[in-house]
C-alpha atoms as a PDB file:
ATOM      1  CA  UNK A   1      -6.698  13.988 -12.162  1.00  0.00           C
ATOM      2  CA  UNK A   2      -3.457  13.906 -11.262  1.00  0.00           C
ATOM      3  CA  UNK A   3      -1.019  14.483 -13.799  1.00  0.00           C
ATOM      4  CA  UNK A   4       2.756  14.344 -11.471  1.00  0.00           C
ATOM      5  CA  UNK A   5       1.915  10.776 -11.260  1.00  0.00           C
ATOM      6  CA  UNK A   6       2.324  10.223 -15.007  1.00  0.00           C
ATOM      7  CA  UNK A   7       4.888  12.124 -15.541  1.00  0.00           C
ATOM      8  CA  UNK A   8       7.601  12.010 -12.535  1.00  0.00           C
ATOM      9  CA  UNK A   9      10.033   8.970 -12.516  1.00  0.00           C
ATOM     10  CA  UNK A  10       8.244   5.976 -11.118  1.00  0.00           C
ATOM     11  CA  UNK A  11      10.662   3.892  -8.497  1.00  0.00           C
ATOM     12  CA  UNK A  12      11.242   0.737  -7.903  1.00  0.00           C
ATOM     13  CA  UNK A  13      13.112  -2.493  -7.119  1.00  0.00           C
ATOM     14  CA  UNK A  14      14.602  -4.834  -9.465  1.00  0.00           C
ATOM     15  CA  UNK A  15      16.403  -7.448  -9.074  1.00  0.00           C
ATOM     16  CA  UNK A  16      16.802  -6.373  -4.999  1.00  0.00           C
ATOM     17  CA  UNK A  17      18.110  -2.264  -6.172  1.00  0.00           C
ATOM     18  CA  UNK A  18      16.705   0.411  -6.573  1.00  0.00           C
ATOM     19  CA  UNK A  19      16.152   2.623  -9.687  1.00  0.00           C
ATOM     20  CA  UNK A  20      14.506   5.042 -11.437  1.00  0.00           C
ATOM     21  CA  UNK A  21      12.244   4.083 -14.621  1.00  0.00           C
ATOM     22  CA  UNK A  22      10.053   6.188 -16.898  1.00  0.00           C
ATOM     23  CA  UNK A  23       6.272   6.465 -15.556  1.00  0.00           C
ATOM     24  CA  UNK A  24       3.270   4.685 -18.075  1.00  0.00           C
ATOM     25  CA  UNK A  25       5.091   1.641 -18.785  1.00  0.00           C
ATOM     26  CA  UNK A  26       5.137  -2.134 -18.287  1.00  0.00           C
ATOM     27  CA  UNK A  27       1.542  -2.286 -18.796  1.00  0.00           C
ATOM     28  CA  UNK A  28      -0.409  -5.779 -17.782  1.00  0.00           C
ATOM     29  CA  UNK A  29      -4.042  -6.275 -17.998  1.00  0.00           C
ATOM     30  CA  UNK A  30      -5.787  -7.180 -14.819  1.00  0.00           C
ATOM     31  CA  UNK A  31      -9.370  -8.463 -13.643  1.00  0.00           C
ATOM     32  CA  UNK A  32     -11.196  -7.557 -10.207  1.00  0.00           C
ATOM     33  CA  UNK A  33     -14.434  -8.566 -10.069  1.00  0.00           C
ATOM     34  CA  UNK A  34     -14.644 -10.062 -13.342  1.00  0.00           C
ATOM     35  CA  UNK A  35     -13.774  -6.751 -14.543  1.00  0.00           C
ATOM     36  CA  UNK A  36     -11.202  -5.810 -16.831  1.00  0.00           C
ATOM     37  CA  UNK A  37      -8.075  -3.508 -15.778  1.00  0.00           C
ATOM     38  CA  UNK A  38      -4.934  -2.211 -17.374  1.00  0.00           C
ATOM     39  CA  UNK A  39      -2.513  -1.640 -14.978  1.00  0.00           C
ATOM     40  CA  UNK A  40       0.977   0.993 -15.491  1.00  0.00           C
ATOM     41  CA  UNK A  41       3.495   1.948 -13.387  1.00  0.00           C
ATOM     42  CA  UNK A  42       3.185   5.915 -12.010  1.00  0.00           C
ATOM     43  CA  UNK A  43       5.039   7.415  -9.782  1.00  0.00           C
ATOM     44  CA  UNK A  44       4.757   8.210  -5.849  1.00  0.00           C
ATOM     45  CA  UNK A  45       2.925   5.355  -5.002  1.00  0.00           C
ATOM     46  CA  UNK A  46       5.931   3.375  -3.238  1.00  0.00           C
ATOM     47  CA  UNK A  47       6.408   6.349  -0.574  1.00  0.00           C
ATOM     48  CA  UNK A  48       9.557   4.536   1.379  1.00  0.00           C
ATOM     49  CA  UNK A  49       8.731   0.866   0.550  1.00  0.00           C
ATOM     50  CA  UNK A  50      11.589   1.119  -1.741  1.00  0.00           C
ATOM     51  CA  UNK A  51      14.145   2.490   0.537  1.00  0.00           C
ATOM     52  CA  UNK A  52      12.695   0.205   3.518  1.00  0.00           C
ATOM     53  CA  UNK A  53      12.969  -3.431   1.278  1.00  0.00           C
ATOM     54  CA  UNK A  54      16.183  -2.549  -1.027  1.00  0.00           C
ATOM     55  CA  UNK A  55      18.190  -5.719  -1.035  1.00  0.00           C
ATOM     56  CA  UNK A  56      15.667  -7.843   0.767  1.00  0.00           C
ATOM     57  CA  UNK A  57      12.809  -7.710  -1.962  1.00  0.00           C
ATOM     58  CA  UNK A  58      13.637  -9.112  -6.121  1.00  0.00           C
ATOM     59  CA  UNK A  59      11.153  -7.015  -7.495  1.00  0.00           C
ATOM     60  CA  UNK A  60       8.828  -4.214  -6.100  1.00  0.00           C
ATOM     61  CA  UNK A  61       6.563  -1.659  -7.977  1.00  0.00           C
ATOM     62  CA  UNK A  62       3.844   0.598  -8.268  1.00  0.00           C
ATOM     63  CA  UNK A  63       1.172   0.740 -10.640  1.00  0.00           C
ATOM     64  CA  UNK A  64      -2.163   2.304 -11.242  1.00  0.00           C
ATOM     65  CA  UNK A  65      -4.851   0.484 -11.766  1.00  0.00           C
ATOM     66  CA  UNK A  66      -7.195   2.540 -15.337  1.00  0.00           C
ATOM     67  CA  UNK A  67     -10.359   1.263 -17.392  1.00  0.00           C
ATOM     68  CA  UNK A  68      -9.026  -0.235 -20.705  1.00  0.00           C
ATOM     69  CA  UNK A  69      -8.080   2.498 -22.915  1.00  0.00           C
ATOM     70  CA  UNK A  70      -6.842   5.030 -20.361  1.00  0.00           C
ATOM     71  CA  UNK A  71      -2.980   4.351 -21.712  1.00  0.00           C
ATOM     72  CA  UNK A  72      -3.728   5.360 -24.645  1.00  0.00           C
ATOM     73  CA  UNK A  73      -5.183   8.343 -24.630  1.00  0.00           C
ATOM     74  CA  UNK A  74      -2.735   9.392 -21.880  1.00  0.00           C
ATOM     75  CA  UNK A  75       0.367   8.695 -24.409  1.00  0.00           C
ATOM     76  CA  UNK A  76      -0.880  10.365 -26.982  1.00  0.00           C
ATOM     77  CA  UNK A  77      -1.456  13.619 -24.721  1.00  0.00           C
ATOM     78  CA  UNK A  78       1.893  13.270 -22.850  1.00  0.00           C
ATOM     79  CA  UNK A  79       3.978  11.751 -25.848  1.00  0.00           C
ATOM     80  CA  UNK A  80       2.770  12.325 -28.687  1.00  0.00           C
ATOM     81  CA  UNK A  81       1.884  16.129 -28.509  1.00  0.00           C
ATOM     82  CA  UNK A  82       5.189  16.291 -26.419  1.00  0.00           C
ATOM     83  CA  UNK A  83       3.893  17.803 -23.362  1.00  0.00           C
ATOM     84  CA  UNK A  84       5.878  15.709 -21.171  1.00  0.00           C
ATOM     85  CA  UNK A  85       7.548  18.793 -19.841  1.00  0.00           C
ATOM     86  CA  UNK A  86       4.499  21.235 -19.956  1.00  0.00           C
ATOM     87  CA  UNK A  87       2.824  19.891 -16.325  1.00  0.00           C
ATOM     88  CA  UNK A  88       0.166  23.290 -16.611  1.00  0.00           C
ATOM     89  CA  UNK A  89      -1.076  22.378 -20.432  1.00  0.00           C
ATOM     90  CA  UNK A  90      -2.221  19.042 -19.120  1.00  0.00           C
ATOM     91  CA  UNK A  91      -3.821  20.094 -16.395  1.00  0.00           C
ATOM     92  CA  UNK A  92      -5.576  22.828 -18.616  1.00  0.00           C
ATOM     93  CA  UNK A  93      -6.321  20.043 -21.311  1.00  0.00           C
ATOM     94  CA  UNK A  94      -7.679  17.838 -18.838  1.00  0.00           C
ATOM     95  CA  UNK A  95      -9.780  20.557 -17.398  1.00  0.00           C
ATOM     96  CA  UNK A  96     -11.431  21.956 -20.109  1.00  0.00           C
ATOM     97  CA  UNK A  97     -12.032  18.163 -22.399  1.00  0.00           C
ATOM     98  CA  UNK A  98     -12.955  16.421 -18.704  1.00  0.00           C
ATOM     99  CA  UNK A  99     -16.605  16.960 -16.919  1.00  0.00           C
ATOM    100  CA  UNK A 100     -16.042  16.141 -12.960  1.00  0.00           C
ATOM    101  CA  UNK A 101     -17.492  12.819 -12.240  1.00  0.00           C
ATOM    102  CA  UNK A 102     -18.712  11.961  -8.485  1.00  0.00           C
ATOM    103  CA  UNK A 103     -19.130   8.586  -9.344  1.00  0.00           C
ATOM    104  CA  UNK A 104     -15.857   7.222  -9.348  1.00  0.00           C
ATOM    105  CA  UNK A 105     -14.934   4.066  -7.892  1.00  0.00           C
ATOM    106  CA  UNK A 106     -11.496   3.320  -5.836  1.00  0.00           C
ATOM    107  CA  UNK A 107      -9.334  -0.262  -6.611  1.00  0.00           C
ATOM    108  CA  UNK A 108      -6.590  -1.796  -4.467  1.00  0.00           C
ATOM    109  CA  UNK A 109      -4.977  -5.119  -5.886  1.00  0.00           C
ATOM    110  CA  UNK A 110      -1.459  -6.079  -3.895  1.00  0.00           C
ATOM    111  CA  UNK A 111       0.708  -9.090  -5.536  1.00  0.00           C
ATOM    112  CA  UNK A 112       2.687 -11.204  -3.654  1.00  0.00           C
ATOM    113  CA  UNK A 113       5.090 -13.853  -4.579  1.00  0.00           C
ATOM    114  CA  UNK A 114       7.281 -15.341  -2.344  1.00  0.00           C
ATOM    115  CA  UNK A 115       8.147 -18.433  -0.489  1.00  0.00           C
ATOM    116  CA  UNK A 116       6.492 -19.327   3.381  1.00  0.00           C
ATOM    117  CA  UNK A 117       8.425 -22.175   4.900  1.00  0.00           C
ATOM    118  CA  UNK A 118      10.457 -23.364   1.934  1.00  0.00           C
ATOM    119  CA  UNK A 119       7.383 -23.191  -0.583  1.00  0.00           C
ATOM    120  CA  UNK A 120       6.725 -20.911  -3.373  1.00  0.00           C
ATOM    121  CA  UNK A 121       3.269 -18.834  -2.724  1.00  0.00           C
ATOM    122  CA  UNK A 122       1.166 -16.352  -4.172  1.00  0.00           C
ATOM    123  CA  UNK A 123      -1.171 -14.467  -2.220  1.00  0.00           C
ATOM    124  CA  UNK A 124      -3.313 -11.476  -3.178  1.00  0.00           C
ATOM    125  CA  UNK A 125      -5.152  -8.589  -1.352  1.00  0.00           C
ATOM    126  CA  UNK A 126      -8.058  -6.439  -3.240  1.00  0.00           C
ATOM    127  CA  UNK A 127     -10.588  -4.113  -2.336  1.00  0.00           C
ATOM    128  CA  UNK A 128     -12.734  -2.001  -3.749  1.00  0.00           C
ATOM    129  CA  UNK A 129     -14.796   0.933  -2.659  1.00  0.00           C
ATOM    130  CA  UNK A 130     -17.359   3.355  -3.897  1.00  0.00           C
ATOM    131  CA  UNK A 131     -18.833   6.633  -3.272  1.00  0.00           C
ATOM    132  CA  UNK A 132     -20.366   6.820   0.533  1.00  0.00           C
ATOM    133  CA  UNK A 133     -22.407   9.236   2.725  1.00  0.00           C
ATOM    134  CA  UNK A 134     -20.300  10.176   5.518  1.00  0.00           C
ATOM    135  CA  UNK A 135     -21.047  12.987   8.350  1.00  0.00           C
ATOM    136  CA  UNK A 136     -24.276  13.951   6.031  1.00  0.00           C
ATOM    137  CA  UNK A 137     -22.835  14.434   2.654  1.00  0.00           C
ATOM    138  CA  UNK A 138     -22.196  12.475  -0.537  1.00  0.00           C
ATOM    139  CA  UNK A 139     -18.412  11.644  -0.619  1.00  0.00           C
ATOM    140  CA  UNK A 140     -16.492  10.664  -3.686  1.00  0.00           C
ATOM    141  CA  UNK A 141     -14.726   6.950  -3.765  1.00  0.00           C
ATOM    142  CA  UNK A 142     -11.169   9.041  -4.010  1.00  0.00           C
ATOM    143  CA  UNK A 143     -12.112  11.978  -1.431  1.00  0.00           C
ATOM    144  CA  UNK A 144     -13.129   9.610   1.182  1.00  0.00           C
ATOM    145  CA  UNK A 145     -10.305   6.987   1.087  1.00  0.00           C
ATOM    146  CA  UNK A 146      -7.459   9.839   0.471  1.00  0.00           C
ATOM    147  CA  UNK A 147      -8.976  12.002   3.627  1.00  0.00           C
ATOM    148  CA  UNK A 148      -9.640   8.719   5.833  1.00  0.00           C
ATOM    149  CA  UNK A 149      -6.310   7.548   5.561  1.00  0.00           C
ATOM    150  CA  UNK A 150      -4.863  10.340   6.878  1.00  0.00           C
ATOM    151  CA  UNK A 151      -7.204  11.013   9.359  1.00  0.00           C
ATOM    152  CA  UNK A 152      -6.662   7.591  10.564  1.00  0.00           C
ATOM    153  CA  UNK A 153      -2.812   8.274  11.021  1.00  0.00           C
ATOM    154  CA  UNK A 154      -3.623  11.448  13.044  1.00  0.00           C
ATOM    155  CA  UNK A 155      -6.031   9.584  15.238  1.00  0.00           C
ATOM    156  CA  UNK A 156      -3.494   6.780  15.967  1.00  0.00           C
ATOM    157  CA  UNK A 157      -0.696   9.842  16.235  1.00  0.00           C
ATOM    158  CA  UNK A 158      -3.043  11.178  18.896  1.00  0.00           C
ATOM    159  CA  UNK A 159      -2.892   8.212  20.832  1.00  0.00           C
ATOM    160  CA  UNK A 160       0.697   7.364  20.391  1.00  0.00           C
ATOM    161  CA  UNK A 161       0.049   4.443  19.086  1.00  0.00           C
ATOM    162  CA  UNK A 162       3.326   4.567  16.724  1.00  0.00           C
ATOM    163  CA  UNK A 163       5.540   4.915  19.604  1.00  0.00           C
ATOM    164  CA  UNK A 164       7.969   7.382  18.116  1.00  0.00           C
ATOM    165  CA  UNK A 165       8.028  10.755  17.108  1.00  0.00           C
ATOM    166  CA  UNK A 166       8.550  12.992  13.982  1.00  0.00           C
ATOM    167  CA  UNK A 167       8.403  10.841  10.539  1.00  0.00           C
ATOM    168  CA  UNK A 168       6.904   7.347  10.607  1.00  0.00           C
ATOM    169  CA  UNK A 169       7.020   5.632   7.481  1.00  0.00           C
ATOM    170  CA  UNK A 170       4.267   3.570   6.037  1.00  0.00           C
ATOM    171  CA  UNK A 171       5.798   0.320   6.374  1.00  0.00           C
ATOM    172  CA  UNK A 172       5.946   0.643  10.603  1.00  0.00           C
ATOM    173  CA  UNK A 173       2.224   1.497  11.117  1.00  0.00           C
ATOM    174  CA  UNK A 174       0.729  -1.514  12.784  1.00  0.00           C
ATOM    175  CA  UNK A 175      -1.807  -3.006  10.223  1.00  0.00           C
ATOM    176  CA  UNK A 176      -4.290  -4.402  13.439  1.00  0.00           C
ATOM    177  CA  UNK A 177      -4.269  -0.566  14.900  1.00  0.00           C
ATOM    178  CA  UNK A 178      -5.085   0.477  11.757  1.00  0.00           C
ATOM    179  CA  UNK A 179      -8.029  -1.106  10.599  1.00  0.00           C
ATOM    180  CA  UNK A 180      -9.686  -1.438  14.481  1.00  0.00           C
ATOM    181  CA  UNK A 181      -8.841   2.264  15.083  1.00  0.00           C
ATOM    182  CA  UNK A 182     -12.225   4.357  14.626  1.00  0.00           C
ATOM    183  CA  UNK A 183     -11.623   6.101  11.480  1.00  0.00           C
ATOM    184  CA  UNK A 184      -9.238   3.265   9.495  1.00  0.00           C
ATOM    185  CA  UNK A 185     -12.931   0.428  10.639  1.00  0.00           C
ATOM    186  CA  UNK A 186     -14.992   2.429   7.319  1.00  0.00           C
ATOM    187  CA  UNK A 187     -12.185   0.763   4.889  1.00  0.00           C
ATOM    188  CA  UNK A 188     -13.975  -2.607   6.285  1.00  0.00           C
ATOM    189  CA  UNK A 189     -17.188  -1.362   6.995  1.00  0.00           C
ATOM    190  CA  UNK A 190     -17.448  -0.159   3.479  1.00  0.00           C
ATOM    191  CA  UNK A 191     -16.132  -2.949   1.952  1.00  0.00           C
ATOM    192  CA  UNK A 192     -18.845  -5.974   0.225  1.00  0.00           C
ATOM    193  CA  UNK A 193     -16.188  -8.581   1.630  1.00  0.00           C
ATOM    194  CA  UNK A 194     -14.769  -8.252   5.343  1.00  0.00           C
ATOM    195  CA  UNK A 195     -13.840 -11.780   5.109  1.00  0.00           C
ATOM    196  CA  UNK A 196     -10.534 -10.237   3.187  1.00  0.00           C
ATOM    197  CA  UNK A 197      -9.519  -7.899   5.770  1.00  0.00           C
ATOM    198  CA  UNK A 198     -10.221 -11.315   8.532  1.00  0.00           C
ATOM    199  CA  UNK A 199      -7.675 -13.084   6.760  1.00  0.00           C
ATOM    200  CA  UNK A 200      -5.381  -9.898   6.373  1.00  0.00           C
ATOM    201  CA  UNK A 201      -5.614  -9.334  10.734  1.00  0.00           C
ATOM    202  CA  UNK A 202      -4.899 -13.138  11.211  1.00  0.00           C
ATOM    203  CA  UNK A 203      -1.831 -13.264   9.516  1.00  0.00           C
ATOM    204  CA  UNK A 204       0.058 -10.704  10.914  1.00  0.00           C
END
């Protein structure tokens, strides 16, 4: 588990600027699947998006998407035994109360609200992946998608595909190189609904 994102300032944008705002809050219950989510900001998730959109964007956040329940517990470890401040006895909390679970399951849900050609839209994005068997052995939901997304950045490094050097933020990797490039194809191949990732590559 990781603990900095509960407890490090989460960033965002409100009301087009920038700020800093305490992790676990604004909570909002959300459904993929039919299932039911509780959703809370954390922090790190933005990388650059905020710095990138300031001024252009009303509202922007992060949050992380738990099973019902997960709040809770986490507030009364964090906050209400005070351990805001003590990063280590989390960890060794979480440790020792926590048996390793391989079969976790991964959830992306983007929000958009906005207007296209004068009229107000909504559109949403989510995907969902699960443990998979990749180059012989059984990979976790979270090891796979965290190791192929950067190994999809070096392979499109590789091939100078970015067209720049040193630091290239999120926001400027080309979404159409991403998901055709060899690695970034599993996060449609493993997916129960390309259609979603069709309509993604057709509107950009």
């Amino acid at each position: 588990m990781l603990v900095n994102e509960y407890i490090k300032p989460s960033i965002i944008i409100e009301d087009y600027k920038q700020k800093e705002v305490r992790s676990m809050g604004r909570k909002e219950t959300i459904f993929v699947g039919g299932v039911e989510y509780e959703a809370f900001l954390t922090s790190g998730g933005v990388a650059t998006l905020c710095d990138h959109y300031e001024d252009d964007i009303q509202n922007l956040n992060y949050k992380s998407i738990r099973y019902p329940g997960h709040l809770h517990c986490l507030n009364i470890v964090i906050d209400q035994l005070k351990l805001r401040d003590d990063q280590d006895k989390i960890v060794g909390l979480f440790r020792n109360a926590l048996l390793p679970d391989d079969n976790d399951h991964v959830i992306i849900h983007v929000s958009i609200e906005g207007e296209v050609s004068g009229q107000k839209m909504t559109k949403e994005f989510v995907a969902d992946y699960y443990p998979q068997k990749l180059c012989g052995k059984y990979r976790t939901a979270i090891s796979w998608t965290t190791a192929l997304s950067i190994a999809t950045n070096v392979e499109l490094a590789a091939r100078n595909t970015f067209g720049m050097k040193g630091f290239v933020a999120q926001e400027n990797i080309p979404i159409q190189e991403y998901f055709n490039s060899k690695t970034g194809n599993y996060f449609i191949e493993f997916h129960n609904n390309n259609n979603i990732f069709e309509e993604l590559l057709n509107e950009q």
